[in-house]
N, C-alpha and C. Protein backbone atom coordinates (compact mmCIF):
# COMPACT_ATOMS: atom_id res chain seq x y z
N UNK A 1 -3.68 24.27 2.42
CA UNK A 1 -2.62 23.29 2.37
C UNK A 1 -3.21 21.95 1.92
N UNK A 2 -2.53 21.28 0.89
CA UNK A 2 -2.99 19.83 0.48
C UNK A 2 -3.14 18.68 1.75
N UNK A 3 -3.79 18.35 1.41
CA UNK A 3 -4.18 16.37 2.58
C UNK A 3 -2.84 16.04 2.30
N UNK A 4 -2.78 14.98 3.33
CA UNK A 4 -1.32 14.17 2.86
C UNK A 4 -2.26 12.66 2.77
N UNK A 5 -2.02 11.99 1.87
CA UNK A 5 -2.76 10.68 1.41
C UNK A 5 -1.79 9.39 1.44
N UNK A 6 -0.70 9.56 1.83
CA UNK A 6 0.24 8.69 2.02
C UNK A 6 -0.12 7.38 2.40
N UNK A 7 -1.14 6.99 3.74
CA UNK A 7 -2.10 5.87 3.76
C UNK A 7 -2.43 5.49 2.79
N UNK A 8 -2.54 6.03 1.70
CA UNK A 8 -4.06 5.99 0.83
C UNK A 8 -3.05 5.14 -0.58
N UNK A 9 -1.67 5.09 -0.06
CA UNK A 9 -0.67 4.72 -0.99
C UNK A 9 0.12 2.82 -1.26
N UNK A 10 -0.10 2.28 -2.21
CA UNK A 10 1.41 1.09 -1.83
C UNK A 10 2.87 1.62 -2.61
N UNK A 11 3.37 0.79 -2.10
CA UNK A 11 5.00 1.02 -2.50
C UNK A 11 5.39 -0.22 -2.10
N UNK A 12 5.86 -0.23 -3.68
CA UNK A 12 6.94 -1.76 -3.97
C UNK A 12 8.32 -1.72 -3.88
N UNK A 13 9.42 -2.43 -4.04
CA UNK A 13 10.33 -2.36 -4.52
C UNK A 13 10.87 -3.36 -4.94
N UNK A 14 12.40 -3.29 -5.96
CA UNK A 14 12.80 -4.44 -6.78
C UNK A 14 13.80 -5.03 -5.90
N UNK A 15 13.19 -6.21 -5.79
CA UNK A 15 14.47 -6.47 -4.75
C UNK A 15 14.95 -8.09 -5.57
N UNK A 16 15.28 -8.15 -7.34
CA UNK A 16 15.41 -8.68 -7.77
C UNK A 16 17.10 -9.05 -7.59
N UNK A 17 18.01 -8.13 -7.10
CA UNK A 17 19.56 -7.86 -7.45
C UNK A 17 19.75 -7.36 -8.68
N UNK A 18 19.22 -6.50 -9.62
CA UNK A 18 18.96 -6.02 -11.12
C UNK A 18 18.18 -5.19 -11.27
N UNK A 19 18.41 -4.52 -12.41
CA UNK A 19 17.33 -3.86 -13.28
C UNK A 19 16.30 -4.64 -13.72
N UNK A 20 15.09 -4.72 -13.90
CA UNK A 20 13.89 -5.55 -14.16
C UNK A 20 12.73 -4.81 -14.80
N UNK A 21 12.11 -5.52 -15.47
CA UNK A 21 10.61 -5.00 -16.08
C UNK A 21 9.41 -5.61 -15.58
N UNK A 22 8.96 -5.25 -15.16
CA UNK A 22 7.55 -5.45 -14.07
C UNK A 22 6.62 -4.94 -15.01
N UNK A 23 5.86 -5.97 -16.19
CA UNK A 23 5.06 -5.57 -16.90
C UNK A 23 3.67 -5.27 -16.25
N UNK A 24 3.40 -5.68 -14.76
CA UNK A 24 2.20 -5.90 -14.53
C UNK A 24 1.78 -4.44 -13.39
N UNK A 25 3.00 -3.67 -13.37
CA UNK A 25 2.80 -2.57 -12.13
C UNK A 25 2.19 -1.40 -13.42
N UNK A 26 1.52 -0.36 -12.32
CA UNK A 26 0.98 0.45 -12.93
C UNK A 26 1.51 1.81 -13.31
N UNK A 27 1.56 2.64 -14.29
CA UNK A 27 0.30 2.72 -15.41
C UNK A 27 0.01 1.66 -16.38
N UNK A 28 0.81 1.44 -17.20
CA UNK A 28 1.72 0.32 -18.11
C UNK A 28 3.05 -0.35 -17.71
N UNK A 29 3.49 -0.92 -17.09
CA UNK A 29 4.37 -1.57 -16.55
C UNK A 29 5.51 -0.64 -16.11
N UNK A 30 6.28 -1.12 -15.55
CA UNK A 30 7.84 -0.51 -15.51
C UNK A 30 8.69 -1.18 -15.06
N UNK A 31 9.77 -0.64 -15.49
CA UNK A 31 11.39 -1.02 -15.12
C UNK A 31 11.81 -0.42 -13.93
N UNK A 32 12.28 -1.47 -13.16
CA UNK A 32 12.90 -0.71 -11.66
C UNK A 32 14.62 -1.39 -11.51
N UNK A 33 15.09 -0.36 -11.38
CA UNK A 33 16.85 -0.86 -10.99
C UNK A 33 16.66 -1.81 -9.72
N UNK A 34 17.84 -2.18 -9.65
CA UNK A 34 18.00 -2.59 -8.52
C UNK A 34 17.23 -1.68 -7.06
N UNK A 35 16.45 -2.29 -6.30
CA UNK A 35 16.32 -1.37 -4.71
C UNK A 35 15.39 -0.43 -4.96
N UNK A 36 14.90 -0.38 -6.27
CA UNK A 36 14.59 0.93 -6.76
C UNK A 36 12.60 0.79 -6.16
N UNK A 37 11.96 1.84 -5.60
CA UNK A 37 10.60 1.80 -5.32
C UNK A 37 9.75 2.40 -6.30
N UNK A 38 8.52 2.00 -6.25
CA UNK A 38 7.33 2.71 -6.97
C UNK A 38 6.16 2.87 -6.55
N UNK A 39 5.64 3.51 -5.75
CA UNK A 39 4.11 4.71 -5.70
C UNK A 39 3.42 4.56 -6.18
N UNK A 40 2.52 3.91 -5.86
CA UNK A 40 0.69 3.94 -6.72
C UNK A 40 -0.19 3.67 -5.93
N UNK A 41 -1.13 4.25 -6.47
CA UNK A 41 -2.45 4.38 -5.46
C UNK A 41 -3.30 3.48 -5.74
N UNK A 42 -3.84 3.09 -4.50
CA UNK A 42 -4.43 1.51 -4.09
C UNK A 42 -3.71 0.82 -3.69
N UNK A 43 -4.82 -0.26 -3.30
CA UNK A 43 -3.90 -1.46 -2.98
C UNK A 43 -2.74 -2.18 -4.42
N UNK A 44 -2.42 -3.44 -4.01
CA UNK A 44 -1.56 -4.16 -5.17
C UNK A 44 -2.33 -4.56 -6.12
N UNK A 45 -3.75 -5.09 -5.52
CA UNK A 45 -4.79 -5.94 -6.42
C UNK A 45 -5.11 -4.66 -7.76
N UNK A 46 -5.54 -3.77 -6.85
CA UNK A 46 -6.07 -2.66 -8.03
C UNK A 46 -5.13 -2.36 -8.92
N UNK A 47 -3.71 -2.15 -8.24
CA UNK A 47 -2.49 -1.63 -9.26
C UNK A 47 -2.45 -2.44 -10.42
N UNK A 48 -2.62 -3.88 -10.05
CA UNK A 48 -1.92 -4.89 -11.16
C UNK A 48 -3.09 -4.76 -12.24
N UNK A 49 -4.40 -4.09 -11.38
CA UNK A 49 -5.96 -4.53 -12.76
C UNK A 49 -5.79 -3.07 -12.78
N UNK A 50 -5.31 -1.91 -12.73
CA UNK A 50 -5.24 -0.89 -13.43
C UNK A 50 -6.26 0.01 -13.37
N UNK A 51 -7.15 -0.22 -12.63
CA UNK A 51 -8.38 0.41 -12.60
C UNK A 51 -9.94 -0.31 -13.30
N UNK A 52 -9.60 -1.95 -13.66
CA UNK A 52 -10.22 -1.88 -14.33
C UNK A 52 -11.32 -2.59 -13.92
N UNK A 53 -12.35 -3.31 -14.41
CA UNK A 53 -13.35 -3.89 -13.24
C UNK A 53 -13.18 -5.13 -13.37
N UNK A 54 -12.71 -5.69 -14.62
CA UNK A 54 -12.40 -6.79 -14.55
C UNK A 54 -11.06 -7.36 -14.29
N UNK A 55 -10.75 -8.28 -13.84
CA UNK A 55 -9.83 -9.03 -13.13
C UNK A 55 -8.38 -9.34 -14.26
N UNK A 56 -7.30 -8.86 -14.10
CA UNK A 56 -6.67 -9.61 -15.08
C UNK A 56 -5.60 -10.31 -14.72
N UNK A 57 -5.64 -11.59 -14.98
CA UNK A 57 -5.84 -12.78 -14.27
C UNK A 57 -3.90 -13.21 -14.87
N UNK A 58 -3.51 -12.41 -15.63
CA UNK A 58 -1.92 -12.22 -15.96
C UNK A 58 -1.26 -11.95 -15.14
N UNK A 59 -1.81 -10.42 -15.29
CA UNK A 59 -1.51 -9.50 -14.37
C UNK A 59 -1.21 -10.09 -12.51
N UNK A 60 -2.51 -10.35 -12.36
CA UNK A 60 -2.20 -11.07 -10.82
C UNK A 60 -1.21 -12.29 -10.59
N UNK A 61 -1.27 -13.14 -11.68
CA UNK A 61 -0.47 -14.31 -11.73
C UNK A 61 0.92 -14.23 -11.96
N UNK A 62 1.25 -12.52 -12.46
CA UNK A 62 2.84 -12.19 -12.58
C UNK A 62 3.23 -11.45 -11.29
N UNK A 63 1.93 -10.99 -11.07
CA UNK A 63 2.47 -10.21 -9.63
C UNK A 63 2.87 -11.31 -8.10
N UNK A 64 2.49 -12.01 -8.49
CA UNK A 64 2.09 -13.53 -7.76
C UNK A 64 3.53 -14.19 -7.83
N UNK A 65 3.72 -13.93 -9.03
CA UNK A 65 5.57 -14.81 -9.09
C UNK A 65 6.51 -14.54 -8.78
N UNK A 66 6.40 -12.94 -9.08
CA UNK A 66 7.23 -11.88 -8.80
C UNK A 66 7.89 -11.76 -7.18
N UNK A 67 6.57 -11.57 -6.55
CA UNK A 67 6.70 -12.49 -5.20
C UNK A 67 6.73 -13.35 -4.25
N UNK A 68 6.81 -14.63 -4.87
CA UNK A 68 7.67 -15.77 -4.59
C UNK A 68 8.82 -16.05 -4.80
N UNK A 69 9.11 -15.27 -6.27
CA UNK A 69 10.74 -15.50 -6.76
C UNK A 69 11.54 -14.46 -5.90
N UNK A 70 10.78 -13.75 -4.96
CA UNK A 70 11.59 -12.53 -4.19
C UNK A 70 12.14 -11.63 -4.71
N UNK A 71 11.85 -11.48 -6.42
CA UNK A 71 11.91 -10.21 -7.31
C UNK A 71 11.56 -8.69 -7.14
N UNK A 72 10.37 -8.85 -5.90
CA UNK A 72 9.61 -7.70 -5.59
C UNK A 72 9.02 -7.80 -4.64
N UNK A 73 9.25 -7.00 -3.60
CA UNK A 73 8.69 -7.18 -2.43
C UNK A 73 7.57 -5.66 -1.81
N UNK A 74 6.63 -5.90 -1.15
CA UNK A 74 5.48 -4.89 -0.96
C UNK A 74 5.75 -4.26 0.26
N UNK A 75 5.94 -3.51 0.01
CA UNK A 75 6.97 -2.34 1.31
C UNK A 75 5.52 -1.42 2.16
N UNK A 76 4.66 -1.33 1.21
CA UNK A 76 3.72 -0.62 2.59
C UNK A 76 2.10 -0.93 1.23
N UNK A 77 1.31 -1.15 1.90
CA UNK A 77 -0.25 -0.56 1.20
C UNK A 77 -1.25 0.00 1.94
N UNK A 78 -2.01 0.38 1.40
CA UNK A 78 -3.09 1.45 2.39
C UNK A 78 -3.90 0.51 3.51
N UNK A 79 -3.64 1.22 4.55
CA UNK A 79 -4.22 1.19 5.35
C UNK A 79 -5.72 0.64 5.54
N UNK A 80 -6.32 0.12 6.30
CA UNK A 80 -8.13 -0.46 6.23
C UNK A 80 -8.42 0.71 6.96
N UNK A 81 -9.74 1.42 6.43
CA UNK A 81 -9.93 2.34 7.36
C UNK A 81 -10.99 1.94 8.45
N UNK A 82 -11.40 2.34 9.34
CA UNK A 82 -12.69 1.60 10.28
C UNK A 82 -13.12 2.94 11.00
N UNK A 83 -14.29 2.45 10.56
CA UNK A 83 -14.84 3.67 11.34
C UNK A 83 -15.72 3.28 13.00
N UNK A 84 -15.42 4.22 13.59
CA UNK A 84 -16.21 3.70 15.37
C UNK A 84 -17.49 4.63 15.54
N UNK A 85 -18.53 3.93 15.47
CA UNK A 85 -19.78 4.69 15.54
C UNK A 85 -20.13 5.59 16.84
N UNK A 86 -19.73 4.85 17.79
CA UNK A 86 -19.69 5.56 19.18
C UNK A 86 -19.06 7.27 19.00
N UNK A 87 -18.08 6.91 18.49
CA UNK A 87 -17.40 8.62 18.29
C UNK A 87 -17.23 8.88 17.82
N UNK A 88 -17.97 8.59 16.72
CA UNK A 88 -18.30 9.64 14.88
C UNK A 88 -16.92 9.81 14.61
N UNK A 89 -16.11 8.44 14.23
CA UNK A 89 -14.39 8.98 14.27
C UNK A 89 -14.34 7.89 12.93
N UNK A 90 -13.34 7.89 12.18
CA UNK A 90 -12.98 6.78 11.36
C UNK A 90 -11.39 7.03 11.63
N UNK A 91 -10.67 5.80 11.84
CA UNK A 91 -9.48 5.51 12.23
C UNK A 91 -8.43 4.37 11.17
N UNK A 92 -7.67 4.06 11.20
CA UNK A 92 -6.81 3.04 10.35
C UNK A 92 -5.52 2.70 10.98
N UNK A 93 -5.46 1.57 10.93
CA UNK A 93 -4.36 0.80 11.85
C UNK A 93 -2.93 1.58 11.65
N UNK A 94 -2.19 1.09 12.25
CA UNK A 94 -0.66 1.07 12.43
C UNK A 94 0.23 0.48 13.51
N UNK A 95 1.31 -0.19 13.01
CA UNK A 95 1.84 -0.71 13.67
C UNK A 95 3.20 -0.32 14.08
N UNK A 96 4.17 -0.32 15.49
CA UNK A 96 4.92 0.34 15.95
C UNK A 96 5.78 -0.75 17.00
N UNK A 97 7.12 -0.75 16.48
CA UNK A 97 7.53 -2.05 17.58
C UNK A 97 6.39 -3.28 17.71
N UNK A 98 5.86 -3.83 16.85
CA UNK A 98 5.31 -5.06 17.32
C UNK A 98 3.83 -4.71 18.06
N UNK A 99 3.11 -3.35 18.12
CA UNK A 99 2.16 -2.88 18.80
C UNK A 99 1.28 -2.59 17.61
N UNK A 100 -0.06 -2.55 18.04
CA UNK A 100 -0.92 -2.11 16.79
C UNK A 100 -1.84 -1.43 17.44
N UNK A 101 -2.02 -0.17 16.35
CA UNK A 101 -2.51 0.76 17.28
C UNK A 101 -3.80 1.49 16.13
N UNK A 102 -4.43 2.07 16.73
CA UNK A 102 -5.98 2.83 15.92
C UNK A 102 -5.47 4.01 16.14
N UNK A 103 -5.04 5.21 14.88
CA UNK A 103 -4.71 6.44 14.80
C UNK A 103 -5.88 6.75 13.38
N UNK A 104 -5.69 8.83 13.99
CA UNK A 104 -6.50 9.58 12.73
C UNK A 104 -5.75 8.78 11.35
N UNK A 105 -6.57 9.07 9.93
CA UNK A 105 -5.94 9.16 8.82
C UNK A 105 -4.86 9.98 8.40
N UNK A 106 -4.12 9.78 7.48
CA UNK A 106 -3.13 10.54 7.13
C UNK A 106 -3.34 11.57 6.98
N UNK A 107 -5.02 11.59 5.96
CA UNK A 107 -5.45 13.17 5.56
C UNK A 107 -6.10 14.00 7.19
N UNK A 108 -5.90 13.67 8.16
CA UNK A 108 -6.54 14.26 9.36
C UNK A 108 -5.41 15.40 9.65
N UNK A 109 -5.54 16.26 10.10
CA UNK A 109 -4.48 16.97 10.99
C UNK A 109 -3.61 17.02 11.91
N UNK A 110 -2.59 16.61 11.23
CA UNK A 110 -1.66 16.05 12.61
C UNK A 110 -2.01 16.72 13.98
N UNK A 111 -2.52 18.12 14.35
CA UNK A 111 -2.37 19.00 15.42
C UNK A 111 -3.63 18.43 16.14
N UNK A 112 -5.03 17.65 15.48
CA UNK A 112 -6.16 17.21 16.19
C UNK A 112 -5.48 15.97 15.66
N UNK A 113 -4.52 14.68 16.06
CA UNK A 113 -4.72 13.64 16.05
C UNK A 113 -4.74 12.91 16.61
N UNK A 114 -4.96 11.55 16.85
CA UNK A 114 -4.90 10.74 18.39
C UNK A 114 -4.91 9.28 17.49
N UNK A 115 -3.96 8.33 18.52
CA UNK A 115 -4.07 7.27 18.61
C UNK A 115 -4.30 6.43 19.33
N UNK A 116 -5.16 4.93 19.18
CA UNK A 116 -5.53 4.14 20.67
C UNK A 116 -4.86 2.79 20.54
N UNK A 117 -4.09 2.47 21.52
CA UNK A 117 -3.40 1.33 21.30
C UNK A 117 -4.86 -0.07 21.93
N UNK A 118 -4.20 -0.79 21.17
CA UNK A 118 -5.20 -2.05 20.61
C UNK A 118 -4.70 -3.00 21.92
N UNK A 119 -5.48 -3.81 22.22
CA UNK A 119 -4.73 -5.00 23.20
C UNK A 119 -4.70 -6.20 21.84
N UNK A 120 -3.57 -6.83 22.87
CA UNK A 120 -3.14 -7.55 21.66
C UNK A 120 -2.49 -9.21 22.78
């Protein structure tokens, strides 16, 4: 059975009131309707540079406007993962009602998983 990598994911959406062209989302830009979401792996930073090593400094500066003008808003990105040396475990946040909590990765097995709530 495949991992589920869903952590491992961001998702945008247009929350322009319109159809729009988002030259700076990845592969090569796209058009999102109104409400409409899009899936790509990495964070936002990587999406907008495409994979690339260098910085493109458009790219970030449209993604940058995009969300100030409230055109597009960032609905989830991957997770930080952390690993705890004590118990050979690596874990990644989540948050629940206002609680933040240390659970397995997405790709872990739901049936061995566990989460530790954080004091806060």
């Amino acid at each position: 059975m495949p991992i589920n990598t869903n952590c491992l994911l961001t998702t945008v959406k247009n929350t322009s009131g319109g159809t729009k062209k988002f030259g700076f989302l990845p592969p090569h830009g796209k058009e999102l309707a109104s409400n409409e979401e899009l899936t790509f792996i990495g964070d936002p930073y990587d999406g907008v540079n495409r994979g690339e090593r260098v910085t493109s400094k458009r790219h970030f500066d449209a993604l940058t406007a995009s969300l100030e003008a409230e055109d597009l808003d960032i609905i989830s990105t991957p997770a930080p993962v952390l690993y705890d040396e004590t118990n050979d475990s690596s874990h990644i946040l989540k948050i629940d009602v206002g609680a933040l909590y240390a659970v397995d990765g997405c790709w872990i097995d739901p049936a061995s998983s566990s989460s530790i709530a954080l004091d806060t």
